[in-house]
PDB file of N, CA and C in Angstrom:
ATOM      1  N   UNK A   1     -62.678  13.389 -87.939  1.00  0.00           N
ATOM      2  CA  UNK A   1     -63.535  12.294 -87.540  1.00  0.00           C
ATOM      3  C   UNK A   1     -62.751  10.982 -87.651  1.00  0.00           C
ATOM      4  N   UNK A   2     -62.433  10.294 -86.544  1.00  0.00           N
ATOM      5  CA  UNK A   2     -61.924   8.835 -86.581  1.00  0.00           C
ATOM      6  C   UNK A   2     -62.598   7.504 -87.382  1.00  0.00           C
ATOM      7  N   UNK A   3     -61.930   7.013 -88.057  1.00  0.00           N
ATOM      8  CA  UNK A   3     -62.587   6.344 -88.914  1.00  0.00           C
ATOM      9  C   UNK A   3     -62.674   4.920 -88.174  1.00  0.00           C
ATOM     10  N   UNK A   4     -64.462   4.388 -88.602  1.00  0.00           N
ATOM     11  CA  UNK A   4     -64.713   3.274 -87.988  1.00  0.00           C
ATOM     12  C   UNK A   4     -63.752   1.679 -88.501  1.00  0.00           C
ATOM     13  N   UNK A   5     -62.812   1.391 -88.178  1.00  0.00           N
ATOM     14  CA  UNK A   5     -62.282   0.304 -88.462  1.00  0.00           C
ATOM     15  C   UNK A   5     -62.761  -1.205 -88.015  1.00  0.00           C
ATOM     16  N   UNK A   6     -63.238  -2.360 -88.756  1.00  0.00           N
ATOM     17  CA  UNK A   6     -63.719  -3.471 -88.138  1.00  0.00           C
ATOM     18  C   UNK A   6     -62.193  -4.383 -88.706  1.00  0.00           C
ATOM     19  N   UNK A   7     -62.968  -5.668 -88.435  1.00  0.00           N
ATOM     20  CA  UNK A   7     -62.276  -7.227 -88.588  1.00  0.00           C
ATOM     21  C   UNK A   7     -63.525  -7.522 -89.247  1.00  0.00           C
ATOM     22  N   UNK A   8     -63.141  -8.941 -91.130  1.00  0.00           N
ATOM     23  CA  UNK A   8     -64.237  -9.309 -90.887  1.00  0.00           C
ATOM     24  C   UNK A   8     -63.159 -10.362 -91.537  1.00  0.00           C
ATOM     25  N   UNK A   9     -63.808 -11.468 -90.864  1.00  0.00           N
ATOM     26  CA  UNK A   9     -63.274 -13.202 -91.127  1.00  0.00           C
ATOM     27  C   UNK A   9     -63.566 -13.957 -92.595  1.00  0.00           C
ATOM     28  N   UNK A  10     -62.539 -14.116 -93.277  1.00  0.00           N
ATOM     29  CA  UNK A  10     -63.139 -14.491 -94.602  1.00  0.00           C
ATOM     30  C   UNK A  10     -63.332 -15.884 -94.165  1.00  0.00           C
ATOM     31  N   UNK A  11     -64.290 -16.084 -95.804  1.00  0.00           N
ATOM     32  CA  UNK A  11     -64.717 -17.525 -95.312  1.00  0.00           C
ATOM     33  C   UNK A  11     -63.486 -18.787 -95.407  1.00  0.00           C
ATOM     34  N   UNK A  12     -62.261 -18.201 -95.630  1.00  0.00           N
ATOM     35  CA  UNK A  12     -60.955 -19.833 -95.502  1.00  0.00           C
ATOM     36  C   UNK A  12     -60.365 -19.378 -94.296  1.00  0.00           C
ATOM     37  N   UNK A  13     -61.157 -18.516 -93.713  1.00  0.00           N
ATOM     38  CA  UNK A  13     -60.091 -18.142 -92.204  1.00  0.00           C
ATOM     39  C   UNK A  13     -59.437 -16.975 -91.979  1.00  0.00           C
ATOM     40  N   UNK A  14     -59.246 -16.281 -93.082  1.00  0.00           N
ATOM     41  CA  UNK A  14     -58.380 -14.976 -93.359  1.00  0.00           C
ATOM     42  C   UNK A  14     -58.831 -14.130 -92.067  1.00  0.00           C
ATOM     43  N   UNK A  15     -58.309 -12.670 -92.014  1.00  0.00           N
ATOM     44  CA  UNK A  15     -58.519 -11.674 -91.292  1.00  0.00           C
ATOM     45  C   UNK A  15     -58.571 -10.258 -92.023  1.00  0.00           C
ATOM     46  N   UNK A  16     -59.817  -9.943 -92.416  1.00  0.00           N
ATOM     47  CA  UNK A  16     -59.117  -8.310 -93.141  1.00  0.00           C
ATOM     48  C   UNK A  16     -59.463  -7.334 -92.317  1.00  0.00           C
ATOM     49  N   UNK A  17     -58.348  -6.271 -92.044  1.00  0.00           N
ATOM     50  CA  UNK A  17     -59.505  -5.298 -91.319  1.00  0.00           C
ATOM     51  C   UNK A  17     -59.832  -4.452 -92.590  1.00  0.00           C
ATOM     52  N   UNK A  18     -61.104  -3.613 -92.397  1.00  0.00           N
ATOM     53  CA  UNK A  18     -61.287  -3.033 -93.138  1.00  0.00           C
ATOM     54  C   UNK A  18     -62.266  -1.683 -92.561  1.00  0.00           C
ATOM     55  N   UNK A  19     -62.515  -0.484 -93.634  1.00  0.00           N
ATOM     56  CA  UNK A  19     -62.872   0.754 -92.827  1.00  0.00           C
ATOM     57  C   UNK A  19     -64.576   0.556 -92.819  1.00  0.00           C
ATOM     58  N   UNK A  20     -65.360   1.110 -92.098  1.00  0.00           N
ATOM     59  CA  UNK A  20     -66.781   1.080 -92.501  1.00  0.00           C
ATOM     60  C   UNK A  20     -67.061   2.638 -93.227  1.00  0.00           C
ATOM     61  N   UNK A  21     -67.514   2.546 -94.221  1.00  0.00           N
ATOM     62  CA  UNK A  21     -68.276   3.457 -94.880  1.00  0.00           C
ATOM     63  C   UNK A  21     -69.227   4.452 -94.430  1.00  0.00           C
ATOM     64  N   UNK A  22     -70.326   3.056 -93.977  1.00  0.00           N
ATOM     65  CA  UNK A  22     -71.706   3.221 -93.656  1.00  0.00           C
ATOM     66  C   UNK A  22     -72.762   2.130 -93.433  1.00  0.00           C
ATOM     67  N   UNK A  23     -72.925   2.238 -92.960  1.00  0.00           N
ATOM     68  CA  UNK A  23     -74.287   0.840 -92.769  1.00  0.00           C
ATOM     69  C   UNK A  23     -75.623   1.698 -93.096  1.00  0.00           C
ATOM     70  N   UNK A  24     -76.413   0.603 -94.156  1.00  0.00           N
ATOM     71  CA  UNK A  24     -77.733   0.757 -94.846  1.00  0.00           C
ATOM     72  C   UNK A  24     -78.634   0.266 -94.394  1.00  0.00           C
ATOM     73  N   UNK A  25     -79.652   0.663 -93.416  1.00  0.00           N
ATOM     74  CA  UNK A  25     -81.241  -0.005 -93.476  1.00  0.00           C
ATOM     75  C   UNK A  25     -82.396   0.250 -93.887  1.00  0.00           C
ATOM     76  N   UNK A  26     -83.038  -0.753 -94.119  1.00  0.00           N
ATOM     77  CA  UNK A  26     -84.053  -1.132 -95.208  1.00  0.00           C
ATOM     78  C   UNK A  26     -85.462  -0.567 -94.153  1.00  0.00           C
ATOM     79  N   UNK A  27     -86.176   0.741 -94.929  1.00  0.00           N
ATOM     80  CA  UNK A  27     -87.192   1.287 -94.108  1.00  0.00           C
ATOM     81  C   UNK A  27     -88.073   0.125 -93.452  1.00  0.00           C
ATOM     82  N   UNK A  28     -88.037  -1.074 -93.465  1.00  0.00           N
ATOM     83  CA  UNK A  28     -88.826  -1.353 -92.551  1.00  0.00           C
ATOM     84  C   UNK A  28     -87.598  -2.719 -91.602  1.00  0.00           C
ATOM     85  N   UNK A  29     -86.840  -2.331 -92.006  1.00  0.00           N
ATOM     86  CA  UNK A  29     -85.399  -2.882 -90.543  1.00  0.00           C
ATOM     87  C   UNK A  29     -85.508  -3.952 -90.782  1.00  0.00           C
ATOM     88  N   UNK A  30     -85.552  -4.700 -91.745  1.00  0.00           N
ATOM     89  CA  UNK A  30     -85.558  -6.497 -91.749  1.00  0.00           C
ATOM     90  C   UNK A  30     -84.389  -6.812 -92.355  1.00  0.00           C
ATOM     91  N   UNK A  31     -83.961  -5.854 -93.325  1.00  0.00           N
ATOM     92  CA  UNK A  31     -82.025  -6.427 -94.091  1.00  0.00           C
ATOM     93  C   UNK A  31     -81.449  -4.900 -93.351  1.00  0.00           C
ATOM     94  N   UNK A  32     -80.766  -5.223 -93.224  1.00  0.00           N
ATOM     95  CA  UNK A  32     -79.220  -4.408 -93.010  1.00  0.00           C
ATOM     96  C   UNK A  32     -78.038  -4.857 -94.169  1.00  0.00           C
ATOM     97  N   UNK A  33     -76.794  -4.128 -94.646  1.00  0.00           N
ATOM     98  CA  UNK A  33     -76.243  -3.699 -95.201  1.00  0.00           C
ATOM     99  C   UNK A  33     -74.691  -3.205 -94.677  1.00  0.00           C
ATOM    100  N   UNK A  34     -73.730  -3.391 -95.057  1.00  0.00           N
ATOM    101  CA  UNK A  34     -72.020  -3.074 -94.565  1.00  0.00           C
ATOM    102  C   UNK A  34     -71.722  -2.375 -95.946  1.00  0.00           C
ATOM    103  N   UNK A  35     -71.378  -0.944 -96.162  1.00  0.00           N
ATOM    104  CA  UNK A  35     -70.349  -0.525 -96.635  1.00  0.00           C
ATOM    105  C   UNK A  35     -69.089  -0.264 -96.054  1.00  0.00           C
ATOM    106  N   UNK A  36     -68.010  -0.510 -97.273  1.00  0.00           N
ATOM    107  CA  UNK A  36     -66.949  -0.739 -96.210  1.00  0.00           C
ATOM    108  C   UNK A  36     -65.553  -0.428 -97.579  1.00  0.00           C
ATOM    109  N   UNK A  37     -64.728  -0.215 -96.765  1.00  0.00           N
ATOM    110  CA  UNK A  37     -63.283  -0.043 -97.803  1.00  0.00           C
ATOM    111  C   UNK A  37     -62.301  -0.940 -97.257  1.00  0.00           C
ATOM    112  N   UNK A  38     -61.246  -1.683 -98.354  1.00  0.00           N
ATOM    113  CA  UNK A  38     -60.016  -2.122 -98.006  1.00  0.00           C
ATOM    114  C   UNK A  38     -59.027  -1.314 -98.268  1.00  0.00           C
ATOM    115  N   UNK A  39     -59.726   0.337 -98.668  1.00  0.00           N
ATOM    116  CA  UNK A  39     -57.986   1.333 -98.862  1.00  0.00           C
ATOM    117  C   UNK A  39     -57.650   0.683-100.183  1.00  0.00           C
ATOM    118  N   UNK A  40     -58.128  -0.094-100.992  1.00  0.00           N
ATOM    119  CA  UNK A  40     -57.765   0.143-102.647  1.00  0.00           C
ATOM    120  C   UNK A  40     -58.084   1.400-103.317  1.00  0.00           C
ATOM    121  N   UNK A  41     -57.826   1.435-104.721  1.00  0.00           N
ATOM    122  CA  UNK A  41     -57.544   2.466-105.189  1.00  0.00           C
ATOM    123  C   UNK A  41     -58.187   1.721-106.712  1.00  0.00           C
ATOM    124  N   UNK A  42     -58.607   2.493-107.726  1.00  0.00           N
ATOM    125  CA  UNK A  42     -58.451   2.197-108.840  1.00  0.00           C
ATOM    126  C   UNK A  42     -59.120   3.068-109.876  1.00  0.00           C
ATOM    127  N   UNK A  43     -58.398   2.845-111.443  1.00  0.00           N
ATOM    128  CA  UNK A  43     -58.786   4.274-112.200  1.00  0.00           C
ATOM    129  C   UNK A  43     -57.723   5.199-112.500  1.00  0.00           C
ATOM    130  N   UNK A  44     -57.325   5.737-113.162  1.00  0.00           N
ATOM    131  CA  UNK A  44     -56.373   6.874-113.225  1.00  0.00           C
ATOM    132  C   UNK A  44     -56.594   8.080-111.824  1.00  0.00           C
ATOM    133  N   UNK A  45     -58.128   8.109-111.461  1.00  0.00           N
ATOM    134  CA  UNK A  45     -58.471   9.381-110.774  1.00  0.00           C
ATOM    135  C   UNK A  45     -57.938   8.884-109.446  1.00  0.00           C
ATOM    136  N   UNK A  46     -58.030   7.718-109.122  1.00  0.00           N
ATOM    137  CA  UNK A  46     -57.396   6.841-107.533  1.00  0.00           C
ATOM    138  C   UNK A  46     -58.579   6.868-106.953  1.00  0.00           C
ATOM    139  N   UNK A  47     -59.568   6.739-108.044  1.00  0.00           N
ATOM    140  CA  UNK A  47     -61.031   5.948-106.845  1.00  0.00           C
ATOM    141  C   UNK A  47     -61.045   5.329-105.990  1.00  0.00           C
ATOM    142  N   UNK A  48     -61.702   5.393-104.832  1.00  0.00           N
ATOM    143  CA  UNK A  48     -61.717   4.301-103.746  1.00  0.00           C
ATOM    144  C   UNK A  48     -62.513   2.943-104.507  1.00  0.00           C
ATOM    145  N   UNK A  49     -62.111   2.095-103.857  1.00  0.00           N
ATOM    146  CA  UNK A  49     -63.278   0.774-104.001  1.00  0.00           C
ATOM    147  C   UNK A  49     -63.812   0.293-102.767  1.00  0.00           C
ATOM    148  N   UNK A  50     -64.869   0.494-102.904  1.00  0.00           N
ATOM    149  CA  UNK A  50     -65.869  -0.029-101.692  1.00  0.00           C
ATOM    150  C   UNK A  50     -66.796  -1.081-101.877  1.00  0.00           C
ATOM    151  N   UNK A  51     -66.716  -1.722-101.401  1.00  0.00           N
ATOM    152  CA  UNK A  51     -67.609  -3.331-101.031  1.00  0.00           C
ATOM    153  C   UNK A  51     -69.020  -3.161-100.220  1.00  0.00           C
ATOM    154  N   UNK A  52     -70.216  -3.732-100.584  1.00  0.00           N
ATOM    155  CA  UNK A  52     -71.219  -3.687 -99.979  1.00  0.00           C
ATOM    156  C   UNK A  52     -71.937  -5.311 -99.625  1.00  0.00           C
ATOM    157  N   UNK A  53     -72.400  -5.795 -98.290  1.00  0.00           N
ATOM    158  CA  UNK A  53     -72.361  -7.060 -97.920  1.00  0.00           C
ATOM    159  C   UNK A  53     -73.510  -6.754 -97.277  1.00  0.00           C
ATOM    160  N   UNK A  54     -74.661  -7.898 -97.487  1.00  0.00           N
ATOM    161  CA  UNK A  54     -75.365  -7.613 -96.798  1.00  0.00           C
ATOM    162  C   UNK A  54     -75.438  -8.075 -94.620  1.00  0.00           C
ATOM    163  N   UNK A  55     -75.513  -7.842 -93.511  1.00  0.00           N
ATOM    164  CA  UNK A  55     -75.248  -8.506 -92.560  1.00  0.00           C
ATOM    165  C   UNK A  55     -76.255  -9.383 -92.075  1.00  0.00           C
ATOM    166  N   UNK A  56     -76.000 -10.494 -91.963  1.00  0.00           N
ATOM    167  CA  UNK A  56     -77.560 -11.505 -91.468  1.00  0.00           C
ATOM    168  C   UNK A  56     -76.723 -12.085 -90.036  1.00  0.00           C
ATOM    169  N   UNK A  57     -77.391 -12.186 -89.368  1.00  0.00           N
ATOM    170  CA  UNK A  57     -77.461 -12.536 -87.597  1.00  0.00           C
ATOM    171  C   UNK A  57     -77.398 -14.276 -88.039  1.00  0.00           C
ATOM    172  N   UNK A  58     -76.123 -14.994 -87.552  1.00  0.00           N
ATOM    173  CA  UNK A  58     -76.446 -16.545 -87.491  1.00  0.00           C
ATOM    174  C   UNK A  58     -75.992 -17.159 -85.908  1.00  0.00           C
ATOM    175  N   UNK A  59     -77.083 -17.518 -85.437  1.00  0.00           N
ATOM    176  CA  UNK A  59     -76.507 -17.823 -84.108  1.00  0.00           C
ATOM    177  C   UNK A  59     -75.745 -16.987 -82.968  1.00  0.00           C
ATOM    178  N   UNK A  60     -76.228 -15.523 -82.776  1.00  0.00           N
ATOM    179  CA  UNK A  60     -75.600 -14.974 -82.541  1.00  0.00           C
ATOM    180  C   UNK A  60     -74.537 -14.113 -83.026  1.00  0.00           C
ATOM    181  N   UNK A  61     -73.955 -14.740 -84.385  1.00  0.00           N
ATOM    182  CA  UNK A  61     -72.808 -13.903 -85.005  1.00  0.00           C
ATOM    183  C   UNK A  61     -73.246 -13.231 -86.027  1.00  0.00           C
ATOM    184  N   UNK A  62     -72.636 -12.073 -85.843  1.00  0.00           N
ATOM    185  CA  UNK A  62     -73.164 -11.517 -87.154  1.00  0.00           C
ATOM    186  C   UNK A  62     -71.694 -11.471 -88.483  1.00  0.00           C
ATOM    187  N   UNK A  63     -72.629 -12.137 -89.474  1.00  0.00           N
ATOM    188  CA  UNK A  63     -71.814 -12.509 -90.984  1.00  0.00           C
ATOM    189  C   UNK A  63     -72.196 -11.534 -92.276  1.00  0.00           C
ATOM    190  N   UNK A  64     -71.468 -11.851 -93.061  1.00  0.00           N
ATOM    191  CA  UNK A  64     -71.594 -10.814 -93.959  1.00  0.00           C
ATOM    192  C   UNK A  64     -71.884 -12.091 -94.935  1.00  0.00           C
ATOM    193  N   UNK A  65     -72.853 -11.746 -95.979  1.00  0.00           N
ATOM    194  CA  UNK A  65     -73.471 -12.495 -96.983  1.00  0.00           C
ATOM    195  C   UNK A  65     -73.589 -11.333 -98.623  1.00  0.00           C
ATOM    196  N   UNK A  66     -72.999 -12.198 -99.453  1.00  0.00           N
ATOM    197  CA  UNK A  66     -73.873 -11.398-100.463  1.00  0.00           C
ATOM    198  C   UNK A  66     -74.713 -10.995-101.409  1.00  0.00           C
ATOM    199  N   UNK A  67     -75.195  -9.824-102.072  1.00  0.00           N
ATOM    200  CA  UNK A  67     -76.031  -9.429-102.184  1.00  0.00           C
ATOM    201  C   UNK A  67     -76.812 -10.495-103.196  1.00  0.00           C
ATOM    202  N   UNK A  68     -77.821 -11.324-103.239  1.00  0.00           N
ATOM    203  CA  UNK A  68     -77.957 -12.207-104.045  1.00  0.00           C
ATOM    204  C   UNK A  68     -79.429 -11.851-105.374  1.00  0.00           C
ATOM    205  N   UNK A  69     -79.874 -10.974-105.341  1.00  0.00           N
ATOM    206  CA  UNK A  69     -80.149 -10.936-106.558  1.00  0.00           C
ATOM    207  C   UNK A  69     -80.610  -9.612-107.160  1.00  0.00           C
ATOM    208  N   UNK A  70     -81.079  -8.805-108.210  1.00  0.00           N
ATOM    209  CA  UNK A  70     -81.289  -7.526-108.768  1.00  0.00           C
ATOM    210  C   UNK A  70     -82.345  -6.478-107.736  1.00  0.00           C
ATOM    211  N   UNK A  71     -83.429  -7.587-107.272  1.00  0.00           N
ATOM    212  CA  UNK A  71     -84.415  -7.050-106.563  1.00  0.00           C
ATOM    213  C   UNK A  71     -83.731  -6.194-105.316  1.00  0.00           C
ATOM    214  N   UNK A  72     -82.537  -7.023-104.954  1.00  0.00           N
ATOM    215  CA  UNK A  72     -82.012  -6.746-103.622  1.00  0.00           C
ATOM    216  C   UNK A  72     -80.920  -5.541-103.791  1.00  0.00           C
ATOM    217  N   UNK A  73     -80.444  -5.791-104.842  1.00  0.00           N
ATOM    218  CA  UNK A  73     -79.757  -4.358-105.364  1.00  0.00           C
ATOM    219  C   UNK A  73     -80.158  -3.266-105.920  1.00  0.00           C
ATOM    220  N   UNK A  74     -80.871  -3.183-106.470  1.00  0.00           N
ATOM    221  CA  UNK A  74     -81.798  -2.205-106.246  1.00  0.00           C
ATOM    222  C   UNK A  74     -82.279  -1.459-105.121  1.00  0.00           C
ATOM    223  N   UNK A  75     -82.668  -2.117-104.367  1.00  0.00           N
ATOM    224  CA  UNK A  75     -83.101  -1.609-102.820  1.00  0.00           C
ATOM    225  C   UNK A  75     -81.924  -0.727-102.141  1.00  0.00           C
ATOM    226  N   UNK A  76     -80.638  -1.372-102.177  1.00  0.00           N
ATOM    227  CA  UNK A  76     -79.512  -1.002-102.085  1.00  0.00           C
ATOM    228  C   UNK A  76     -78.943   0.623-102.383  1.00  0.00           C
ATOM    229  N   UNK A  77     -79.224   0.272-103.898  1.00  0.00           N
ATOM    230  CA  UNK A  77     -79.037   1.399-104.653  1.00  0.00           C
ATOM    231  C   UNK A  77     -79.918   3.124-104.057  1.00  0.00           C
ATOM    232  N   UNK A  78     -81.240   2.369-104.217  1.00  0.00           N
ATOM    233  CA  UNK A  78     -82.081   3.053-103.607  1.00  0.00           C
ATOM    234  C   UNK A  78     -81.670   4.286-102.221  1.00  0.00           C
ATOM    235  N   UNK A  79     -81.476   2.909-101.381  1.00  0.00           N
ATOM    236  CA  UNK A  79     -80.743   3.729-100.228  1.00  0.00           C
ATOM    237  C   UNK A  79     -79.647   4.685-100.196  1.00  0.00           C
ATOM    238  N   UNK A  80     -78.555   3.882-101.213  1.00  0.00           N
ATOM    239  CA  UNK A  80     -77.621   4.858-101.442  1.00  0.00           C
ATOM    240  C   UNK A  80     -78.062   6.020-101.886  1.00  0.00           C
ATOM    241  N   UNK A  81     -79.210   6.127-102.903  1.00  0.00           N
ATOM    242  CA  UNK A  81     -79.405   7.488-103.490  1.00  0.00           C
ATOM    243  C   UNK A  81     -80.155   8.825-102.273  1.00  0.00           C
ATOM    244  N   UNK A  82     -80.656   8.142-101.302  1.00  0.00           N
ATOM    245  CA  UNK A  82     -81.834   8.648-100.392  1.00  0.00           C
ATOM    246  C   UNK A  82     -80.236   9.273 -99.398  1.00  0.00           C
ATOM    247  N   UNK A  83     -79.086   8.830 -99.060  1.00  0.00           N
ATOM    248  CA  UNK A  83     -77.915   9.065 -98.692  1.00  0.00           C
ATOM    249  C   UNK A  83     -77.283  10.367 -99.323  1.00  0.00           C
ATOM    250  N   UNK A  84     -76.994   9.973-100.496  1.00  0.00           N
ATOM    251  CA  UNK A  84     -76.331  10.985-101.623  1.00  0.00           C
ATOM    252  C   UNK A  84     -76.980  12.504-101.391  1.00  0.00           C
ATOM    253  N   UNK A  85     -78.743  12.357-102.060  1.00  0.00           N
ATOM    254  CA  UNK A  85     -80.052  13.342-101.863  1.00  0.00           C
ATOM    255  C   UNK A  85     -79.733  14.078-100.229  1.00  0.00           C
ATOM    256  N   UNK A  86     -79.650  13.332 -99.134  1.00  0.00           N
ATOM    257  CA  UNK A  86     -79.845  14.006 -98.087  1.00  0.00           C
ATOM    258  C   UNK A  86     -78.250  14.861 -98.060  1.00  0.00           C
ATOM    259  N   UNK A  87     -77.376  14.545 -98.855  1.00  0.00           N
ATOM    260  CA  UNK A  87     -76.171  15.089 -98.262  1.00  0.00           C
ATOM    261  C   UNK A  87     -75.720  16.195 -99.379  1.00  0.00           C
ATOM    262  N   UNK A  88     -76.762  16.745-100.312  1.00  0.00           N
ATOM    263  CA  UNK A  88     -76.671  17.651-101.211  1.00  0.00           C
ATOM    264  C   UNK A  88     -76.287  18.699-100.333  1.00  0.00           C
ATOM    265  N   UNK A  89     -77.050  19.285 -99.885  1.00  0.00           N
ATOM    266  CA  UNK A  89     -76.997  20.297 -99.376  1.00  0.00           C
ATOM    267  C   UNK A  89     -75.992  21.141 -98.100  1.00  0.00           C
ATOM    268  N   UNK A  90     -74.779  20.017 -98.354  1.00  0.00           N
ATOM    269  CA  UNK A  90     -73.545  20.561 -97.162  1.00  0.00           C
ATOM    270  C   UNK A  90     -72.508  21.005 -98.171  1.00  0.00           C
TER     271      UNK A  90
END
């Protein structure tokens, strides 16, 4: 499976590309969500590190914002687990 690669523009101008994970939505579609990797590593075991951003629409562009408070991570979490649960069984 080819892995989804984006661009996302930091906020001093930078360029990272980075891989997508997965994108998360919120059962009733009002937040969306970017998981995503820069190919770090960390840990003795060589864990990946993955970043989660939420995406908000400004003017047309879509930006990555983040996650700003417990309520909202949670929800997050949530999803991830409803992810994890559905993928027991392969």
């Amino acid at each position: 499976m080819e892995k989804e690669m984006i661009e996302i523009v930091n906020t001093n101008g930078s360029i990272d590309k980075v891989e997508v994970v997965t994108y998360l939505v919120t059962e009733d579609g009002q937040s969306k969500y970017l998981v995503y990797t820069k190919g770090e590593t960390q840990g003795t075991e060589g864990d990946q590190v993955i970043y989660i951003s939420k995406i908000i629409s400004e003017d047309g562009t879509l930006k990555l914002d983040e996650i700003q408070n417990d309520e909202e991570w949670s929800t997050v979490q949530q999803l991830l687990k409803k992810i994890a649960n559905s993928n027991e069984g392969e």
